[in-house]
Protein backbone atom coordinates (compact mmCIF):
# COMPACT_ATOMS: atom_id res chain seq x y z
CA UNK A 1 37.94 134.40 121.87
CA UNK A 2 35.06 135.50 119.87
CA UNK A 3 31.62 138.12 121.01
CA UNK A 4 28.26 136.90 120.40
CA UNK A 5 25.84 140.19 120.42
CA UNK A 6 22.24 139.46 121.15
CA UNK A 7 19.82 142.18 120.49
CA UNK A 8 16.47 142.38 121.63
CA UNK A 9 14.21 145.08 121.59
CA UNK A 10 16.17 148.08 122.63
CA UNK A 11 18.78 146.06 125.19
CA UNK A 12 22.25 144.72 123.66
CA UNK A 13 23.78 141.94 125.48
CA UNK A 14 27.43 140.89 124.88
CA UNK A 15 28.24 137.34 125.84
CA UNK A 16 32.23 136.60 125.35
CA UNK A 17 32.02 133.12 123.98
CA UNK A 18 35.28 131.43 125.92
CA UNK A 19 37.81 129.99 122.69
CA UNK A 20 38.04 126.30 122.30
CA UNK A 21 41.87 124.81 123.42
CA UNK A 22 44.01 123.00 120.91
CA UNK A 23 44.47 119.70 121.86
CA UNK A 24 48.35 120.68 122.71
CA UNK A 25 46.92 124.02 125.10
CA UNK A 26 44.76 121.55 126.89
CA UNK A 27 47.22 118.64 127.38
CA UNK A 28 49.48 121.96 128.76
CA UNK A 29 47.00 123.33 130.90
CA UNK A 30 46.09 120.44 132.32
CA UNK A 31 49.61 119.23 133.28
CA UNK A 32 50.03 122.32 135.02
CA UNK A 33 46.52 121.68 136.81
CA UNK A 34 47.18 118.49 137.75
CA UNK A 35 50.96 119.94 138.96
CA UNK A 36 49.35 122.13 141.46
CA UNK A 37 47.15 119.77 142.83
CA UNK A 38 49.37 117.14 143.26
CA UNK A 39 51.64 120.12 145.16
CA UNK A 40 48.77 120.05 148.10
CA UNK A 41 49.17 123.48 148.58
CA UNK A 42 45.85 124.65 146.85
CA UNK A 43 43.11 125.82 149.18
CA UNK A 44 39.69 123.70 148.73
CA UNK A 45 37.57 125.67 147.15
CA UNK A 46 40.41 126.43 144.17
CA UNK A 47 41.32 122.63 143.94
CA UNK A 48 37.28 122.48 143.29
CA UNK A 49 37.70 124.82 140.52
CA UNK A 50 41.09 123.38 139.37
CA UNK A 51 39.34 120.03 138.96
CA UNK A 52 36.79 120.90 137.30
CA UNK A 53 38.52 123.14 134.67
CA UNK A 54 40.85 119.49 134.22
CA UNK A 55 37.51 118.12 133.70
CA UNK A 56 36.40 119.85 131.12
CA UNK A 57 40.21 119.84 129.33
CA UNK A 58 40.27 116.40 129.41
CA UNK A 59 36.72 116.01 127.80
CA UNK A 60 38.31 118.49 124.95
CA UNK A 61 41.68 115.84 124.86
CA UNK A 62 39.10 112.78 124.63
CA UNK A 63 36.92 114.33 121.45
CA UNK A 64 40.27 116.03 119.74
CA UNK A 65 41.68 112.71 120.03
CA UNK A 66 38.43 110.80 118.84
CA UNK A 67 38.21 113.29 116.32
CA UNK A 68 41.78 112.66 114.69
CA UNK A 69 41.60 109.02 115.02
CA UNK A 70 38.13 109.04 113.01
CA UNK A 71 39.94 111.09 110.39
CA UNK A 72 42.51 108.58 110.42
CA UNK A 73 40.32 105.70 109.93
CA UNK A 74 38.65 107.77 106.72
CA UNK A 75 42.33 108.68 105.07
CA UNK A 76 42.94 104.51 105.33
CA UNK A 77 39.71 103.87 103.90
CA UNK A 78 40.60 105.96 100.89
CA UNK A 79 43.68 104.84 100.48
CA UNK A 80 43.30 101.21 100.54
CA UNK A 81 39.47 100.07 101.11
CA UNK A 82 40.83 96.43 102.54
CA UNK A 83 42.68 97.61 104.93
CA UNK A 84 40.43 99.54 106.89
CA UNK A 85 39.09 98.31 109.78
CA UNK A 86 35.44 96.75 108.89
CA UNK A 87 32.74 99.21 109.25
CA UNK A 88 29.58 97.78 111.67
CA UNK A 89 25.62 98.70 110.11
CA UNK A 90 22.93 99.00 112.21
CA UNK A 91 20.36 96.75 111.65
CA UNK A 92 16.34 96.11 112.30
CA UNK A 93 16.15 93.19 114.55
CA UNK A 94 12.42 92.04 114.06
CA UNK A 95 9.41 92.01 117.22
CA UNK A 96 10.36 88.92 119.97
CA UNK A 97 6.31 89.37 120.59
């Protein structure tokens, strides 16, 4: 976990900026969420928080994931050009009008 300082004028304000999960810590916490909420003995308002917290993990999962399979894609394409999957441009489509 890391502290951002922000100074203005003569106040100092300390924000604690919360540390990003491994994709490993998330896929842990988030077992152990989804373990207590498939216990049913969570009050409401924590199973709120619970599932929102697995929200966020598995948003983390989703773009660690994305993230290695875009690396993988760019190692392939280094090693052997062909074999890489084909890469799409965007292009101009002209005015229907």
């Amino acid at each position: 976990m890391s502290v951002l300082i922000v100074a203005t004028n003569s106040n100092v304000t300390a924000a604690v900026e919360p540390k990003i999960p491994s994709f490993e810590e998330a896929m842990t916490r988030l077992e152990s969420i989804v373990e207590k909420m498939e216990s049913g003995d969570v009050p409401l308002d924590e199973l709120l928080a619970q599932y929102e917290e697995g929200s966020r993990l598995l948003t983390v999962c989703e773009q660690r994931l994305k993230t290695a399979e875009l690396k993988i894609e760019q190692l392939k394409r280094r090693k052997d050009p062909a074999s890489a999957a084909p890469s799409f441009q965007i292009t101009d489509f002209p005015d229907p009008a």
